[in-house]
Protein backbone atom coordinates (compact mmCIF):
# COMPACT_ATOMS: atom_id res chain seq x y z
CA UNK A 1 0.00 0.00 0.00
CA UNK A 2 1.37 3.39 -0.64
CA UNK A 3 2.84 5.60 2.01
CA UNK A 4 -0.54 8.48 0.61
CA UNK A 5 -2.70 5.86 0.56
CA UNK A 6 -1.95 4.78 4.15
CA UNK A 7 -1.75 8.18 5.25
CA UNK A 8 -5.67 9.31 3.79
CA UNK A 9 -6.76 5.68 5.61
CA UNK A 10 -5.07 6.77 8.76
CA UNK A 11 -6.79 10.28 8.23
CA UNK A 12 -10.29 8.87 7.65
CA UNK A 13 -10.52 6.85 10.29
CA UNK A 14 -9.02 8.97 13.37
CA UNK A 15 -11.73 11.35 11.83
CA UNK A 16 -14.71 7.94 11.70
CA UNK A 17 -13.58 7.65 15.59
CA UNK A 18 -13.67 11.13 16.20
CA UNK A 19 -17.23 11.29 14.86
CA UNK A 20 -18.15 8.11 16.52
CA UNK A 21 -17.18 9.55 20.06
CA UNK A 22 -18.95 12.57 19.25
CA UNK A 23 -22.24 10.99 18.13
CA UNK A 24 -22.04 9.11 21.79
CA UNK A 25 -21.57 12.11 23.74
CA UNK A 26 -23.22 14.42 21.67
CA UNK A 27 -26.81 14.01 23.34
CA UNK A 28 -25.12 14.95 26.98
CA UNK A 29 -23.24 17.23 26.02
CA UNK A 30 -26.02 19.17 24.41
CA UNK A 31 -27.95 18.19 27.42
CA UNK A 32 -25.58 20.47 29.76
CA UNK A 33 -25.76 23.22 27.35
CA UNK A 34 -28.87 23.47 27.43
CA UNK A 35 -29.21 23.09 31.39
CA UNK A 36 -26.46 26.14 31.77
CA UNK A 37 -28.02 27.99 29.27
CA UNK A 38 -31.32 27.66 31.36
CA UNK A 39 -29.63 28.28 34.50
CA UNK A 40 -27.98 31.03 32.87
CA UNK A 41 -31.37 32.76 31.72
CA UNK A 42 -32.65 32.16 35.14
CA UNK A 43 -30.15 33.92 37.47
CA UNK A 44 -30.77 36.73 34.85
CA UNK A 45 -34.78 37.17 35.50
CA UNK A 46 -33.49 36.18 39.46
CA UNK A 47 -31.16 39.79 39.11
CA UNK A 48 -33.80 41.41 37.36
CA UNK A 49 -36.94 40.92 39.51
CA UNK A 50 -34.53 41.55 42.81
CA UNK A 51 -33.64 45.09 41.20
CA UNK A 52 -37.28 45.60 40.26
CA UNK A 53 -37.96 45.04 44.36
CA UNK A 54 -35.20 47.04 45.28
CA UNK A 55 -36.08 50.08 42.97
CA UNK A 56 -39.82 50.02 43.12
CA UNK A 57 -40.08 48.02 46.71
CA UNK A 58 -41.81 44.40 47.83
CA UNK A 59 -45.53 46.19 47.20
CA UNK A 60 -45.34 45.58 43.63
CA UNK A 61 -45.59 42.26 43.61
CA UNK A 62 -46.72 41.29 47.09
CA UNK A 63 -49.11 43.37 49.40
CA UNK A 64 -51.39 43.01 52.31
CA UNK A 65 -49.30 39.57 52.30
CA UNK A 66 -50.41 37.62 49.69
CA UNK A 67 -48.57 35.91 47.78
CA UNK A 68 -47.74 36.67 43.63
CA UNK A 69 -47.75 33.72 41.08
CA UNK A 70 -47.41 34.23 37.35
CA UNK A 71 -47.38 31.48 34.40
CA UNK A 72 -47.26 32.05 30.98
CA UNK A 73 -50.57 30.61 29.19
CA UNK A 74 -49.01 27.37 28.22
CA UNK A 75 -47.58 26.84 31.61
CA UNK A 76 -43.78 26.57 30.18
CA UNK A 77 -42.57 29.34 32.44
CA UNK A 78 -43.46 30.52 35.74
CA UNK A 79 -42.92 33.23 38.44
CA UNK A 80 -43.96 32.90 42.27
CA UNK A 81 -42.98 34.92 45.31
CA UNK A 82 -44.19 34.28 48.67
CA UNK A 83 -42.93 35.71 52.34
CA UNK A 84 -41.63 32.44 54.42
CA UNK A 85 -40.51 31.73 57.65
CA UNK A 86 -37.36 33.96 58.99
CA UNK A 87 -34.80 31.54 59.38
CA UNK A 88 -36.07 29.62 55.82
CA UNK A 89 -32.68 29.72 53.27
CA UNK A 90 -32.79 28.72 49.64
CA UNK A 91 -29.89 29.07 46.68
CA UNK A 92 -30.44 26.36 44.62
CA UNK A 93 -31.13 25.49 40.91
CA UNK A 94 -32.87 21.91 40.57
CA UNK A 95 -35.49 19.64 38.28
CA UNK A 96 -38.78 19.56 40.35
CA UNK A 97 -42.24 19.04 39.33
CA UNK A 98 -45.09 20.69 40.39
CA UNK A 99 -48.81 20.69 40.10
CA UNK A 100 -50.63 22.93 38.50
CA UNK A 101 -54.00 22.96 37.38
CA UNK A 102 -54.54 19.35 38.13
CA UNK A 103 -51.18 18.79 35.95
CA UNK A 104 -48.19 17.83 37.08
CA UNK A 105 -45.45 19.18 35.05
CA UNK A 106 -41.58 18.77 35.39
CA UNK A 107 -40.02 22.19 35.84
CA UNK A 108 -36.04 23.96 36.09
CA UNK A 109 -36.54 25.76 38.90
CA UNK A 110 -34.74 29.01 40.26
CA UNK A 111 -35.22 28.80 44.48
CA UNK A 112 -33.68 32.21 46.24
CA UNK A 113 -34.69 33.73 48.96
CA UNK A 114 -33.83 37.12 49.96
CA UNK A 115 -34.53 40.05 53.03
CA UNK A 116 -36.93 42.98 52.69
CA UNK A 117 -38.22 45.56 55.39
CA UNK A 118 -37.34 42.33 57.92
CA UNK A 119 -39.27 40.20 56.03
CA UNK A 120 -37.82 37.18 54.88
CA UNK A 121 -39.44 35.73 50.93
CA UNK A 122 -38.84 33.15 48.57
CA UNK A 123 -38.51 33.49 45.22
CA UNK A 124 -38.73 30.61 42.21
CA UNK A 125 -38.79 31.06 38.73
CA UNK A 126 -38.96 28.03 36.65
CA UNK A 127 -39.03 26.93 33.23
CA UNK A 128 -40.49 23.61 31.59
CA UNK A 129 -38.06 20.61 31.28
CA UNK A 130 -39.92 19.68 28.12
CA UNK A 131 -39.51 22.81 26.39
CA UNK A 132 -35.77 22.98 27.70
CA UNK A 133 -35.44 19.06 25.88
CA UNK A 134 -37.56 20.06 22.74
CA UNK A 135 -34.23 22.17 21.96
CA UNK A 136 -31.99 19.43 22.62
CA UNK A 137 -33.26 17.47 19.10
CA UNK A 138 -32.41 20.01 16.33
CA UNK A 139 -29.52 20.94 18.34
CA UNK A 140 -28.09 17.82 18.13
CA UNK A 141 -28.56 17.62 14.18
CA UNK A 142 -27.01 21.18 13.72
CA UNK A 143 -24.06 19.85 15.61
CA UNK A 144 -24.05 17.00 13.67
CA UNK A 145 -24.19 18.44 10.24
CA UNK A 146 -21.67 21.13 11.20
CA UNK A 147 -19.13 18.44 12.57
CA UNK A 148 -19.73 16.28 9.21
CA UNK A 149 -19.03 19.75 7.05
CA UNK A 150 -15.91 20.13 9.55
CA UNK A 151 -14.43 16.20 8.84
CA UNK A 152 -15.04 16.32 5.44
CA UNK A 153 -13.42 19.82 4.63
CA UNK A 154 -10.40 18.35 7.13
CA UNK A 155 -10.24 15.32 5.01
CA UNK A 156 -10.06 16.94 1.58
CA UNK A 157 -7.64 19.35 3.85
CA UNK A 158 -5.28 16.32 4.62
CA UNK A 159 -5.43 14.87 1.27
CA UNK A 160 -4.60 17.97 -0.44
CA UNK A 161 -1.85 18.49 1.79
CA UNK A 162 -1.05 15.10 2.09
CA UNK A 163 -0.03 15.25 -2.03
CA UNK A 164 1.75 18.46 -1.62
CA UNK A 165 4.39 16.80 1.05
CA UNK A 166 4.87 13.87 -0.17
CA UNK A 167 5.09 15.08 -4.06
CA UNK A 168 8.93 15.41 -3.56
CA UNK A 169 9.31 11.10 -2.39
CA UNK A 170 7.14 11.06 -6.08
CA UNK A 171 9.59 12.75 -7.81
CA UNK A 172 12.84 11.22 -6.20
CA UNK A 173 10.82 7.90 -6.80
CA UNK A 174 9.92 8.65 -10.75
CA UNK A 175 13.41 10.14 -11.21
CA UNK A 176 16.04 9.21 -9.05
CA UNK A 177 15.21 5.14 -9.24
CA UNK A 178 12.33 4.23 -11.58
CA UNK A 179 13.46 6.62 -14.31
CA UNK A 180 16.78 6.03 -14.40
CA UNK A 181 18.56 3.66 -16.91
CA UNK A 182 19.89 0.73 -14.61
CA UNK A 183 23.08 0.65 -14.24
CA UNK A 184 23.34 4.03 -16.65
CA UNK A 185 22.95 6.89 -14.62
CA UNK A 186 22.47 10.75 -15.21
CA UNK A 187 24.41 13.58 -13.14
CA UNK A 188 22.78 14.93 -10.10
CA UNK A 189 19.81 16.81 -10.09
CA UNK A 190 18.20 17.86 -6.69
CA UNK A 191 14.69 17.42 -6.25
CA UNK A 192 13.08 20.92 -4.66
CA UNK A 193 11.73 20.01 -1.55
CA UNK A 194 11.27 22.11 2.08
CA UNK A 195 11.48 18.70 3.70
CA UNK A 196 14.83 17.96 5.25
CA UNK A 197 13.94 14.36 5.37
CA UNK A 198 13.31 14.13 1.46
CA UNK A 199 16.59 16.35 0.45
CA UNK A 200 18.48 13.60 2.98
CA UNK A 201 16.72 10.36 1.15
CA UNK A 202 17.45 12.59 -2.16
CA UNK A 203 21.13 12.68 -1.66
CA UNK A 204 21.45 9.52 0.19
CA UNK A 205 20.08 7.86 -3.05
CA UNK A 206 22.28 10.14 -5.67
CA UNK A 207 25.17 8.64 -3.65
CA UNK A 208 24.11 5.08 -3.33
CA UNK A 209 23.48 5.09 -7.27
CA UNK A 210 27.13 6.61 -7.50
CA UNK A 211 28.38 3.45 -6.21
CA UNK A 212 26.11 1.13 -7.55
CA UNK A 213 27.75 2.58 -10.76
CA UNK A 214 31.38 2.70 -9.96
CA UNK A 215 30.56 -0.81 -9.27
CA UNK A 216 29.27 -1.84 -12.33
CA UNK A 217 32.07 -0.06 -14.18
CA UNK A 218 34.79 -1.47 -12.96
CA UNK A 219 32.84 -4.74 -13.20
CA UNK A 220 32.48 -4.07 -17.49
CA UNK A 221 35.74 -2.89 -17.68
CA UNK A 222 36.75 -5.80 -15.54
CA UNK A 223 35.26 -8.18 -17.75
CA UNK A 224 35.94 -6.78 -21.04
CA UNK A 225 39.97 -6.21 -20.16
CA UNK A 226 39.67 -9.99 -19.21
CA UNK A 227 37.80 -11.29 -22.08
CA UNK A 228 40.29 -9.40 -24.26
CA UNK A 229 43.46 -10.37 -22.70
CA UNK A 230 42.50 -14.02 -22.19
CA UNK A 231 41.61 -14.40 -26.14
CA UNK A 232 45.31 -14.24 -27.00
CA UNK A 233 46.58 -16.84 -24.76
CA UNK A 234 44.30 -19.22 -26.13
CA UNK A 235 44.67 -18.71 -29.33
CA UNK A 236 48.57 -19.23 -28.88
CA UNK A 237 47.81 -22.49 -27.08
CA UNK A 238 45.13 -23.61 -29.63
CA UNK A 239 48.18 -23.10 -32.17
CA UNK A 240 50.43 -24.61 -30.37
CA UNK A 241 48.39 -28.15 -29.54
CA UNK A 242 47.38 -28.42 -33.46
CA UNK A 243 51.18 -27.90 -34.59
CA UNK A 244 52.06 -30.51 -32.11
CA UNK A 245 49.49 -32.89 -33.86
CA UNK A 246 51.40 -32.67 -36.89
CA UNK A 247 54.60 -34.12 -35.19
CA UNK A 248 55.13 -37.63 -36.08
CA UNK A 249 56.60 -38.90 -32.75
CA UNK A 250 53.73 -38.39 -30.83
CA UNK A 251 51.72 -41.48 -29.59
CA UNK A 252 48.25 -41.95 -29.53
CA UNK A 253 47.50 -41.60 -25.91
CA UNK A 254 49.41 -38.17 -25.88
CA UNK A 255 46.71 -37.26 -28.95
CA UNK A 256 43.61 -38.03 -26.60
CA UNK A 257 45.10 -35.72 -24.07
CA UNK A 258 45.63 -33.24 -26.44
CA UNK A 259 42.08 -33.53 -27.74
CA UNK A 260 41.04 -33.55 -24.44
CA UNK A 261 43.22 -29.82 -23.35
CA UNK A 262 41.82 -28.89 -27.29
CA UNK A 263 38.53 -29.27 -26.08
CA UNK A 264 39.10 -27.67 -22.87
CA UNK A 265 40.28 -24.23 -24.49
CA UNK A 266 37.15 -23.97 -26.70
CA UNK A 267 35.02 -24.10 -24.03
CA UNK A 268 37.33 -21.52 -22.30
CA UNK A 269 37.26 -19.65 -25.29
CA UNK A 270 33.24 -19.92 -25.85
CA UNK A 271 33.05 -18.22 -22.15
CA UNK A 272 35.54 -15.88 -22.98
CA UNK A 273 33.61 -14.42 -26.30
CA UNK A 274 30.39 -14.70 -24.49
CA UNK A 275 31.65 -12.67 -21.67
CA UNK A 276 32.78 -10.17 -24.43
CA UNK A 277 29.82 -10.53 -26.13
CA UNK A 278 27.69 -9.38 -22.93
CA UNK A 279 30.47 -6.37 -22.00
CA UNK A 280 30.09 -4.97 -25.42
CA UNK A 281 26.17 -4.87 -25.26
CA UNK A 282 26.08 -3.18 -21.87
CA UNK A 283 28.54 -0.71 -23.08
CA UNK A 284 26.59 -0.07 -26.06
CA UNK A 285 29.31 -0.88 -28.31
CA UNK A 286 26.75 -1.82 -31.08
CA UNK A 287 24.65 0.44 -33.41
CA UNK A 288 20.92 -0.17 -33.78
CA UNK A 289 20.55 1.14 -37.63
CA UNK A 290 19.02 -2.49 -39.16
CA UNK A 291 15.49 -2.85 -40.76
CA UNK A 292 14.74 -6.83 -40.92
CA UNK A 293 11.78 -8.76 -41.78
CA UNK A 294 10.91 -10.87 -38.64
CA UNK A 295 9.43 -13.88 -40.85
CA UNK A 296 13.32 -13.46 -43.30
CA UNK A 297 14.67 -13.84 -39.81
CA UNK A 298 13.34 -16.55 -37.85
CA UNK A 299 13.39 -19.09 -41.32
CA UNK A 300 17.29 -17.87 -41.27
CA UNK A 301 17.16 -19.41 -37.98
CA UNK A 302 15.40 -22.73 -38.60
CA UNK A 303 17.41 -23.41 -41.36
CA UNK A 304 20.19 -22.76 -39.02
CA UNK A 305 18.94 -25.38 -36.46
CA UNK A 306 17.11 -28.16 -38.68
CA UNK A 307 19.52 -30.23 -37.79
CA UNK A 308 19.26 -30.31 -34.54
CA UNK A 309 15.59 -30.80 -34.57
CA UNK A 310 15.63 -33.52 -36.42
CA UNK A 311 18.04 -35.18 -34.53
CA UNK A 312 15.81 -34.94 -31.57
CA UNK A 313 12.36 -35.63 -33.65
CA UNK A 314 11.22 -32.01 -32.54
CA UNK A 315 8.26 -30.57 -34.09
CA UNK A 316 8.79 -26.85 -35.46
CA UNK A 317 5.91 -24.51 -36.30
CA UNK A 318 6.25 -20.61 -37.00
CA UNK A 319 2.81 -18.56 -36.85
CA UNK A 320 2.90 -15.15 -37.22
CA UNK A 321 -0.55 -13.10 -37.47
CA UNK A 322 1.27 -10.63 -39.93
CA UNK A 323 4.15 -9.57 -41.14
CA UNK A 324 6.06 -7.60 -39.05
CA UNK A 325 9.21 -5.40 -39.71
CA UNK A 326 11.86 -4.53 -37.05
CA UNK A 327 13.78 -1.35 -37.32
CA UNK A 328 16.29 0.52 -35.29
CA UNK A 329 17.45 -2.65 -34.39
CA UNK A 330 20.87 -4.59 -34.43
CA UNK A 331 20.17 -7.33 -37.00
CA UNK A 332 23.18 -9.52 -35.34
CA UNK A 333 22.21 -8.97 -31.38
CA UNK A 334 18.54 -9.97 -32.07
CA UNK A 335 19.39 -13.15 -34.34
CA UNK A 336 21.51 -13.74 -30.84
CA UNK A 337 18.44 -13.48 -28.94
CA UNK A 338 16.08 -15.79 -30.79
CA UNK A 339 18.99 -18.30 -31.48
CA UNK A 340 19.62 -19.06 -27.84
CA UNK A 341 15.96 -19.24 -26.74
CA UNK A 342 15.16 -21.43 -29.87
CA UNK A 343 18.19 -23.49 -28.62
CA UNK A 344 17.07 -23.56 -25.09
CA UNK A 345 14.15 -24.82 -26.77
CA UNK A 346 15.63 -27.83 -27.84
CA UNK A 347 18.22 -28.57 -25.70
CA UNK A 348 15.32 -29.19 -22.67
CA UNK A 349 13.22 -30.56 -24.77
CA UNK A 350 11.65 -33.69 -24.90
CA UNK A 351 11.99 -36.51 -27.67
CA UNK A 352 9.63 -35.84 -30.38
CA UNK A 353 8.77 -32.73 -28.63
CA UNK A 354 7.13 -29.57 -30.46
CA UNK A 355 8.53 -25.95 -30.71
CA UNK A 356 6.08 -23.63 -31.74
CA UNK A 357 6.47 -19.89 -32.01
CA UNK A 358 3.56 -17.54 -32.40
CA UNK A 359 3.63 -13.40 -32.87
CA UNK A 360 0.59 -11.28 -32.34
CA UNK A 361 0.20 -7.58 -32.32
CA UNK A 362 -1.20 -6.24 -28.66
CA UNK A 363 -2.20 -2.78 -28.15
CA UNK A 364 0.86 -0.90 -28.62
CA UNK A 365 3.38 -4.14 -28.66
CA UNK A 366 4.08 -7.02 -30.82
CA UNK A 367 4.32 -10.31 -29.06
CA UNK A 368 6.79 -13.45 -29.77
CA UNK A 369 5.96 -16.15 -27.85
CA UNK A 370 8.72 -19.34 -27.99
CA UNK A 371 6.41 -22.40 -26.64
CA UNK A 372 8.02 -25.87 -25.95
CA UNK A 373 7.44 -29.13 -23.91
CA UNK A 374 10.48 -29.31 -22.42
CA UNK A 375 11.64 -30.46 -19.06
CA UNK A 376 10.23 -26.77 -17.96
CA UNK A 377 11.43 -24.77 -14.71
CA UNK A 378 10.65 -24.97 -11.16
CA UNK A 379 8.88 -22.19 -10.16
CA UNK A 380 11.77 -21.14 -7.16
CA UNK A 381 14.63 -21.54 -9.78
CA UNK A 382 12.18 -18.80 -12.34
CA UNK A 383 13.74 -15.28 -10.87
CA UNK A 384 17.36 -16.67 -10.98
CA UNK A 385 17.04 -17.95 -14.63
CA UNK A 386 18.84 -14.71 -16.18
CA UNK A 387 21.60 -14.10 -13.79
CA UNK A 388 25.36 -15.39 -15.12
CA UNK A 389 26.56 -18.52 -14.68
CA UNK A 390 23.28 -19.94 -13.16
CA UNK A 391 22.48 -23.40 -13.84
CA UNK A 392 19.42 -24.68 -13.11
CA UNK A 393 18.81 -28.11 -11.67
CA UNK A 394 16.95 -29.59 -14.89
CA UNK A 395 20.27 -28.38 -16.98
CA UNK A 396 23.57 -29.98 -14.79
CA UNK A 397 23.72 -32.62 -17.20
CA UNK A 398 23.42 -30.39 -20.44
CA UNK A 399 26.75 -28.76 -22.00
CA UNK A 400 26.07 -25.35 -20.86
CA UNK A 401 27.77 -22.23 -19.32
CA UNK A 402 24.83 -20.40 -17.84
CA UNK A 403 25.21 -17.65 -20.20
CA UNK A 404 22.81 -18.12 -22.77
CA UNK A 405 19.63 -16.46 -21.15
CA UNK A 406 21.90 -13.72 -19.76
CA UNK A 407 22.83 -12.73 -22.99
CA UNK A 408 19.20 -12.93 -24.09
CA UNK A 409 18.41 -10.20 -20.78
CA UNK A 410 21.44 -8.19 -22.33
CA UNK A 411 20.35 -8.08 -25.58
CA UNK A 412 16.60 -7.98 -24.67
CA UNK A 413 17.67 -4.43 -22.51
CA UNK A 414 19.46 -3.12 -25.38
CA UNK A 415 16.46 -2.97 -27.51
CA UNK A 416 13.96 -1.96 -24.49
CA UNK A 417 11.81 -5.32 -25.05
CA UNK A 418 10.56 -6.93 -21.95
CA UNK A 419 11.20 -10.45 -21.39
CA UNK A 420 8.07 -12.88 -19.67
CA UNK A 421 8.53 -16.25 -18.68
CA UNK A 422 6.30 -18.82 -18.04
CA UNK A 423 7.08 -22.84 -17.24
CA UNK A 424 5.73 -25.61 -15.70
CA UNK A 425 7.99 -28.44 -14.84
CA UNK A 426 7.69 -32.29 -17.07
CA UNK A 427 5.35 -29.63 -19.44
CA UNK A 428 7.38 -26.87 -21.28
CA UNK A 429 8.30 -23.05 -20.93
CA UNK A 430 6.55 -20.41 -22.84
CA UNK A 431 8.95 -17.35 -23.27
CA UNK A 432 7.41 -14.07 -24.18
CA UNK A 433 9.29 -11.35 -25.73
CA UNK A 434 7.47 -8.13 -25.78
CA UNK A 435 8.53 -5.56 -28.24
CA UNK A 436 8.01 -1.67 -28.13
CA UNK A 437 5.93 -0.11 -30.82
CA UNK A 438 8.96 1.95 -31.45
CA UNK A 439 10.57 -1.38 -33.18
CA UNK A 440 8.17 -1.79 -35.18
CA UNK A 441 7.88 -0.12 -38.58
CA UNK A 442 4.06 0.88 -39.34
């Protein structure tokens, strides 16, 4: 999952949680707003009737000493006031019901009493608990829809923000390590980024690629010095050993040695111009200026190997949907590539086996696929089939260096086609080779 991804998951649900909490507590806590703001509006007609009575005096509202009572006509609100005992004390602000009219009704109540001309009185002002709870409903849904508006502008918040941090790891990503030409590398260009983290990963990775290169350059030149150098000794020796066959005092064991140190140095020397072979590719030593017919081609190459197939009773079959031309290509390097595969082909294959090869034109690419019902691959052995001098447990026996298929990843690289394989074992390998529609002439 990607590092955005996981951060607009983490994002939604902190904010699902938050909501969730809120939903829970969202009826008390609307429930003790309402109760201060009650309270609150109660202590204010408290202060307001006490200055009334100090102002005007206790006769307005209470005389000859009865007492004063006042409701509102739906009996939501009331207003009493009645002299009590002199040591009676009240301060309080409760839920009590009360009777009225035959009705008992739930009221907030407002309980003070206070000293006038050395009388003592007690005053309560209440207000319905139903009317205070009829508020609490569309208050609750105006907090709701407010702290919906709130997560989801926060959420398009972090995911807007979210793209704008991380934009820079994008770009290192795109540029720095999927865009770049493995092992071929590009001087240094820093990504602009605020984020000390990101210009730290961006020069970390400049300077990891630097020696991932230096590497890989010695390890060419390496291997091309080698392959050059070691091609003259054994040519000398080669010379040498076929000069000594022509002297006459030499006995026949001595010539089965010598056959045997012959044979020796042309596999040494098969490595050796393989090795070459695969130096010179990833230096781009070769020029890709051909135009060649794909059909022209792949006949040159069963004419090339009829031999073999017969000698093996392997079927051969060559279906192409059209014909296809290749160009920008090096004619030599790609009769390299199908040549090994085909030869792969049938040198796992079974006894009257079958090779078939089939090309098709997808979207923007033109397929080869090389079938054959070979010995096949074990699927653990599959990602290690292209690297050098890897063998593979099916081919021990065979006469092989492990360089064929790495030449066939060289080669494939050159020309920017992407290699597929496919293999079951005791049932064959299917090896796709799919080719850019830059390669192929419309």
């Amino acid at each position: 999952m990607k590092l955005k991804t996981k951060l607009t998951l983490f994002n939604a649900i902190s904010k699902l949680v938050i909501v969730t909490l809120f939903v829970l507590l969202l009826p008390s806590i609307i429930e003790n707003i309402n109760r201060n703001y009650t309270d609150s509006r109660l202590i204010k007609q408290k202060d307001k009737l006490l200055q009334i009575v100090k102002d005007r005096g206790i006769k307005t509202y209470i005389e000859d000493g009865q007492s004063y009572g006042s409701y509102l006509p739906l009996k939501e609100e009331y207003i009493s006031l009645d002299e009590v005992e002199p040591d009676y004390y009240a301060d309080t602000i409760q839920n009590e019901p009360r009777l009225v009219e035959r009705d008992t009704i739930g009221y907030r109540i407002l309980s003070h009493t206070f000293t006038v001309d050395n009388k003592n009185y007690l005053l309560e002002i209440g207000k319905s608990t139903e009317t205070i709870d009829d508020t609490t409903g569309p208050l609750q849904n105006i907090a709701f829809l407010i702290l919906l508006g709130m997560i989801l502008l926060t959420i398009i918040a972090d995911q807007v923000y979210s793209n704008y941090i991380l934009a820079p790891l994008s770009r290192i990503i795109r540029t720095k390590l999927v865009g770049a030409k493995f092992p071929s590398f590009t001087s240094y260009t820093q990504v602009k980024t605020s984020t000390s983290d990101f210009q730290h990963l961006d020069l970390s990775i400049h300077k990891m690629i630097g020696t991932i290169e230096n590497a890989f350059q010695k390890e060419r030149e390496f291997i091309s010095n080698a392959s050059h150098e070691l091609m003259t000794p054994i040519s000398i020796l080669q010379s040498k050993i076929e000069n000594m066959f022509e002297q006459e005092d030499i006995g026949d064991e001595m010539k089965v040695r010598m056959l045997e140190m012959q044979k020796i140095l042309n596999r040494l020397k098969s490595i050796t111009k393989t090795l070459l072979l695969i130096s010179q590719i990833e230096n781009e030593q070769f020029l890709k200026e051909d135009e060649i017919s794909l059909t022209y081609m792949l006949q040159d190459l069963y004419e090339e190997i009829s031999i073999r197939l017969q000698e093996k009773n392997i079927g051969y079959a060559l279906a192409l949907s059209q014909e296809v031309t290749l160009n920008n290509v090096n004619k030599f390097l790609l009769f390299n590539l199908l040549f090994n595969l085909v030869n792969n082909a049938i040198k796992y294959n079974k006894p009257d086996g079958t090779i078939i090869i089939t090309g098709e034109r997808v979207k923007n690419y033109y397929t080869i696929n090389i079938n054959d019902t070979g010995i096949g691959i074990a699927a653990d052995e599959l990602p290690y089939i292209f690297n050098r001098f890897k063998k593979i447990k099916q081919s021990l026996k065979q006469d092989s260096f492990g360089l064929g298929l790495p030449i066939v990843k060289s080669i494939a690289a050159f020309h920017d086609i992407e290699i597929q394989v496919r293999s079951e074992q005791s049932v064959g390998s299917t090896f796709t080779l799919i080719i850019p529609a830059k390669l192929v002439k419309q």
